[in-house]
N, C-alpha and C. Protein backbone atom coordinates (compact mmCIF):
# COMPACT_ATOMS: atom_id res chain seq x y z
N UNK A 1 -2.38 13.82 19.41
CA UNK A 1 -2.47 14.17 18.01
C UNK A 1 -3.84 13.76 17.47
N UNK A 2 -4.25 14.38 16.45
CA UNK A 2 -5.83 14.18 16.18
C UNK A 2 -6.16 13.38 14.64
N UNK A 3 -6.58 12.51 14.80
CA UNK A 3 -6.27 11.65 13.77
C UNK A 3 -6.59 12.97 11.94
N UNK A 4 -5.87 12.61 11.26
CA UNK A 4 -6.73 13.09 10.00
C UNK A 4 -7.16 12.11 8.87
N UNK A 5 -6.63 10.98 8.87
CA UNK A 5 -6.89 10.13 8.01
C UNK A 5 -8.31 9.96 7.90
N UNK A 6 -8.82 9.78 6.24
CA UNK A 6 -10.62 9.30 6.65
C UNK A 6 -10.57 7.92 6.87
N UNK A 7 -11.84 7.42 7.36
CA UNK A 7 -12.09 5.82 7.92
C UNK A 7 -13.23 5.45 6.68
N UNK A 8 -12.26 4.57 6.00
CA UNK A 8 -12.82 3.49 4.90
C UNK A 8 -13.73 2.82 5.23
N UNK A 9 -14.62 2.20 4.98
CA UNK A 9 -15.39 1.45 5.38
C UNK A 9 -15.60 0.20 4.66
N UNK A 10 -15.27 -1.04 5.00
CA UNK A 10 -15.02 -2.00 4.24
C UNK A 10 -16.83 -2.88 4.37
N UNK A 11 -17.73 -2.42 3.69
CA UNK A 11 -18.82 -2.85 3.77
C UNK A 11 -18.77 -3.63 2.89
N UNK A 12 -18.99 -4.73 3.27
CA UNK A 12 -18.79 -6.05 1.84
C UNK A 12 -19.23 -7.32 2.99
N UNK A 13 -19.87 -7.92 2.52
CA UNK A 13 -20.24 -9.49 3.02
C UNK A 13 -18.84 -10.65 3.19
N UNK A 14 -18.32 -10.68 2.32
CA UNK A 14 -16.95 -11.57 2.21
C UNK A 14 -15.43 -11.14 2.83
N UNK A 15 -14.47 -11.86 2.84
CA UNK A 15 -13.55 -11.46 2.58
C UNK A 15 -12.39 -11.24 1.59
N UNK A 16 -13.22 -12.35 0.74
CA UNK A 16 -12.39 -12.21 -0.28
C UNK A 16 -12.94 -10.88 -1.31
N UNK A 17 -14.08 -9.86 -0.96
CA UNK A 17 -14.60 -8.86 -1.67
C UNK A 17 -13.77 -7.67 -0.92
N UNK A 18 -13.46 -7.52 0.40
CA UNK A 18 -13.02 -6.66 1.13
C UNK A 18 -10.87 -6.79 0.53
N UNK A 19 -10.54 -7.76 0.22
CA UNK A 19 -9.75 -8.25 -0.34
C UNK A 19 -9.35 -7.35 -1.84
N UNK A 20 -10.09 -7.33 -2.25
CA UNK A 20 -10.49 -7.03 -3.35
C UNK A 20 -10.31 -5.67 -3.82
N UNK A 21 -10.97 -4.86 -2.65
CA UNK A 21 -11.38 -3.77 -2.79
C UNK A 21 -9.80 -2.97 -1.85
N UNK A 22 -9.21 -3.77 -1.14
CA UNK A 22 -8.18 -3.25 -0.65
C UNK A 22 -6.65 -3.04 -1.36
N UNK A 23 -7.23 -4.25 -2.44
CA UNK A 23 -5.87 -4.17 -3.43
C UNK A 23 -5.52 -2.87 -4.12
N UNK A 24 -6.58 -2.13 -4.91
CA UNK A 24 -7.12 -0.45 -4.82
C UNK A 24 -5.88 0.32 -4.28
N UNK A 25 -5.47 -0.29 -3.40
CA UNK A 25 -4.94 1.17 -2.69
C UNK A 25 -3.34 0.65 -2.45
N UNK A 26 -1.98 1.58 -2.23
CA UNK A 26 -0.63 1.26 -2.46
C UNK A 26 -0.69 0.28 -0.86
N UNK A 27 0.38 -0.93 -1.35
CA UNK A 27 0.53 -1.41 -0.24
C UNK A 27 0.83 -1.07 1.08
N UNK A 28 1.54 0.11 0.70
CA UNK A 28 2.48 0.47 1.84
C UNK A 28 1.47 1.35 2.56
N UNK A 29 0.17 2.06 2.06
CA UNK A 29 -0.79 3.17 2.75
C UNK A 29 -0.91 2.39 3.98
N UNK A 30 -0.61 3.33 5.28
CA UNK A 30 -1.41 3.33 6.30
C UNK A 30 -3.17 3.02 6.40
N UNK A 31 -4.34 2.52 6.45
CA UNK A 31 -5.17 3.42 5.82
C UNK A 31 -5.97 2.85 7.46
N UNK A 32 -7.37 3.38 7.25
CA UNK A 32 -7.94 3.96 8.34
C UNK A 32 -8.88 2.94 8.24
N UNK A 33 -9.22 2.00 8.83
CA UNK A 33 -10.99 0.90 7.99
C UNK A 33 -11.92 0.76 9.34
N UNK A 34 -12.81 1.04 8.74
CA UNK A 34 -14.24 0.03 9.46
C UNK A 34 -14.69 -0.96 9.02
N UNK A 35 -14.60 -1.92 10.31
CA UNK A 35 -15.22 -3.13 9.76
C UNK A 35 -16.18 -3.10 10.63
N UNK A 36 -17.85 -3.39 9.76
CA UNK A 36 -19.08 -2.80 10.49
C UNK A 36 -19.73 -5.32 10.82
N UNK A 37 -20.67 -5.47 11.17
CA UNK A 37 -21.15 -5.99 11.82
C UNK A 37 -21.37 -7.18 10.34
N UNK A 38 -21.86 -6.69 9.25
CA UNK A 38 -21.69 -7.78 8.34
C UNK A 38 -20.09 -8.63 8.14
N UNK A 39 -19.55 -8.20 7.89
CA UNK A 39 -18.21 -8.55 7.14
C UNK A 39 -17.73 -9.12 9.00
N UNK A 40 -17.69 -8.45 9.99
CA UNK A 40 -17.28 -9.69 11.58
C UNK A 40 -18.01 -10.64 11.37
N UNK A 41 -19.17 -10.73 11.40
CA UNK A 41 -20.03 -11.98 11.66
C UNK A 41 -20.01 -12.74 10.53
N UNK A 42 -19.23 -12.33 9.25
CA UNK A 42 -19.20 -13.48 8.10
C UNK A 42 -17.55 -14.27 8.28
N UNK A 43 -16.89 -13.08 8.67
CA UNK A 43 -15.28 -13.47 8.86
C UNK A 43 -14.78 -14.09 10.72
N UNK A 44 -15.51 -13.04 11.45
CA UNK A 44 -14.62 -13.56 12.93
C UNK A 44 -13.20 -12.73 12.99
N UNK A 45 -12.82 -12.82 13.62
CA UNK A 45 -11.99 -11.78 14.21
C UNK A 45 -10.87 -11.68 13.26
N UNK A 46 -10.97 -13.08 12.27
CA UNK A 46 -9.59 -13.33 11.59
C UNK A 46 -9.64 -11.93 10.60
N UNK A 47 -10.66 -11.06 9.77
CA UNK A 47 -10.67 -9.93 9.55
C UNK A 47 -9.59 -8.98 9.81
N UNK A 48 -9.79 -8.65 11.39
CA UNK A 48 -9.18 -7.62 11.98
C UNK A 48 -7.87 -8.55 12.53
N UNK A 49 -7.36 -9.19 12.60
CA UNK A 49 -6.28 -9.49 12.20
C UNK A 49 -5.53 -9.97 11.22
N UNK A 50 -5.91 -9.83 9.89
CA UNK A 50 -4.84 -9.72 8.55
C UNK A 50 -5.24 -8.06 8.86
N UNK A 51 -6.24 -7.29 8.35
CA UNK A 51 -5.71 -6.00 8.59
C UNK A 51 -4.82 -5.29 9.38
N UNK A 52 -4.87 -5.65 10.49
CA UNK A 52 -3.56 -4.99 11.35
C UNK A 52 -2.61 -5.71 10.98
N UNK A 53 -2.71 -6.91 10.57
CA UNK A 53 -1.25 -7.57 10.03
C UNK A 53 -0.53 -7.12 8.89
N UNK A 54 -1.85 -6.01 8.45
CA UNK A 54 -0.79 -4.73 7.24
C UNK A 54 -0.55 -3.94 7.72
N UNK A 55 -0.67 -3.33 8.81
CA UNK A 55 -0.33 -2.53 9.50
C UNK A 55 -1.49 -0.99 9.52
N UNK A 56 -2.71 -1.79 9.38
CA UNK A 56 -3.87 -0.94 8.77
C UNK A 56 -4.63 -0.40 11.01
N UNK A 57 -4.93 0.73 10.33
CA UNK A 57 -5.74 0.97 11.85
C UNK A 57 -7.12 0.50 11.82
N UNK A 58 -7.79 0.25 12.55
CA UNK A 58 -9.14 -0.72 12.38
C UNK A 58 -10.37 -0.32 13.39
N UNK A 59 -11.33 0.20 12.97
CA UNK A 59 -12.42 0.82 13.64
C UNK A 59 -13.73 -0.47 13.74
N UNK A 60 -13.38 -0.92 14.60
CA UNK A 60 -14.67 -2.17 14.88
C UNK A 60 -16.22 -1.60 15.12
N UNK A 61 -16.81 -1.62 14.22
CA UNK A 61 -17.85 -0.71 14.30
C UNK A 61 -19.32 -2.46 14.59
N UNK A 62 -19.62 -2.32 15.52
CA UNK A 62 -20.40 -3.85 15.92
C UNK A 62 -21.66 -3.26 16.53
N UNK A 63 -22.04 -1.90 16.84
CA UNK A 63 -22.51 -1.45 17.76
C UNK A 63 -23.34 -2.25 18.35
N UNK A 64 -22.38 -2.00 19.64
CA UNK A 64 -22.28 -3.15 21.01
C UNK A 64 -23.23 -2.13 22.00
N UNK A 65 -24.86 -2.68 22.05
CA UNK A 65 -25.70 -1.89 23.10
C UNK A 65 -26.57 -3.01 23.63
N UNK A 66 -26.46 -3.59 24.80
CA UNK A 66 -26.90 -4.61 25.60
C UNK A 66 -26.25 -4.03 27.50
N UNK A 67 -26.96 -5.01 28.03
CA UNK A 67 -27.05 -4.53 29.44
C UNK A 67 -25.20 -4.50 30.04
N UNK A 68 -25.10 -3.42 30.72
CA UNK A 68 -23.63 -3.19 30.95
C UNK A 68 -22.68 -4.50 30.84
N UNK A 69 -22.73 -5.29 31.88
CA UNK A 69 -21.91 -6.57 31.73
C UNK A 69 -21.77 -7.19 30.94
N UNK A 70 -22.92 -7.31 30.08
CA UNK A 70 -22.52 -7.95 28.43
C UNK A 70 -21.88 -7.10 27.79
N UNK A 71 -22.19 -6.10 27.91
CA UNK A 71 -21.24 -5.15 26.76
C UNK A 71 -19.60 -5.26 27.33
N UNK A 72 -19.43 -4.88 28.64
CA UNK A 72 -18.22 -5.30 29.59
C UNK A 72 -17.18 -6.39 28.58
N UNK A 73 -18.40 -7.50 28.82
CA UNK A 73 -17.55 -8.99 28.41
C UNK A 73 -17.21 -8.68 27.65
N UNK A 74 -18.38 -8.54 26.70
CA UNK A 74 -17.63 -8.45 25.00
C UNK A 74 -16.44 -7.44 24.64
N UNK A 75 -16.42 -6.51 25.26
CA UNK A 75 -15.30 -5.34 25.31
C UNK A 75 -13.61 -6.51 25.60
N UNK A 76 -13.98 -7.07 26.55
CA UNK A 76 -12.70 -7.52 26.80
C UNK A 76 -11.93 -8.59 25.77
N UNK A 77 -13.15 -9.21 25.09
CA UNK A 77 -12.36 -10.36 24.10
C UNK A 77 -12.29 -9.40 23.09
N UNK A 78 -13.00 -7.96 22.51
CA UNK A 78 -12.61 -7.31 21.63
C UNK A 78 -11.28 -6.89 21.89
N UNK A 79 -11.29 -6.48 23.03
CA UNK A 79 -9.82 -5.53 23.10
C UNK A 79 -8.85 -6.36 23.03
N UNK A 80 -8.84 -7.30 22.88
CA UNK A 80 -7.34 -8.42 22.40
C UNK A 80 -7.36 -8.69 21.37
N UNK A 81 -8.15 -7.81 20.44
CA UNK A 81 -8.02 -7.97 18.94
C UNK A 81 -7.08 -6.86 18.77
N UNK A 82 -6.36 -5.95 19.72
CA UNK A 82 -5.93 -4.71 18.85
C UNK A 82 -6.80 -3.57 18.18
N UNK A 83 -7.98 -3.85 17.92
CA UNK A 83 -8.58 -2.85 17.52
C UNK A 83 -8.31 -1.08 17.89
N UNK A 84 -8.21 -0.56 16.94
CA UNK A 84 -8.17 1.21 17.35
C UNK A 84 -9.34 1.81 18.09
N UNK A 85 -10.18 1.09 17.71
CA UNK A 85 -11.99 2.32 17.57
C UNK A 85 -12.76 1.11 17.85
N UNK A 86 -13.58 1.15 18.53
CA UNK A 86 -15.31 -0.23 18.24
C UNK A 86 -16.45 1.02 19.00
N UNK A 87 -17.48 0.41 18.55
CA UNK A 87 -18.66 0.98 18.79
C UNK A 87 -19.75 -0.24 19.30
């Protein structure tokens, strides 16, 4: 199936601004988010897990471009975040 939902983009420095900006929308929405490279490196993974802990789909957007094996590694502690999408 091909996704149709659009992908939000939670560009904000904090979490308590991304917080903020999520209240906006009905609790119950599915919704679609990117979380790009500011808002990980201010939060840590704990981010992308309250979002999936709403049951939100989550596009890790970090773009991860370094020599294969590093990217490798890092792939593997990402992918135990649950993430939908990373770049």
């Amino acid at each position: 199936m091909r996704e149709s939902r659009p992908v939000i983009a939670l560009d904000f420095p904090s979490f308590e601004e991304a917080k903020e900006f999520l209240a906006l929308f009905p609790a119950e929405e599915n919704l679609y988010l990117k979380v790009g490279m500011e808002l990980y490196y201010a939060t840590g993974p704990e981010i992308v897990s309250y979002l999936k802990g709403l049951g939100h789909s989550v596009f890790l957007d970090l773009k991860l471009h370094d020599i294969p094996n590093t990217v490798k590694s890092a792939m593997k502690v990402l992918s135990q975040l649950g993430v939908d999408m990373t770049n």
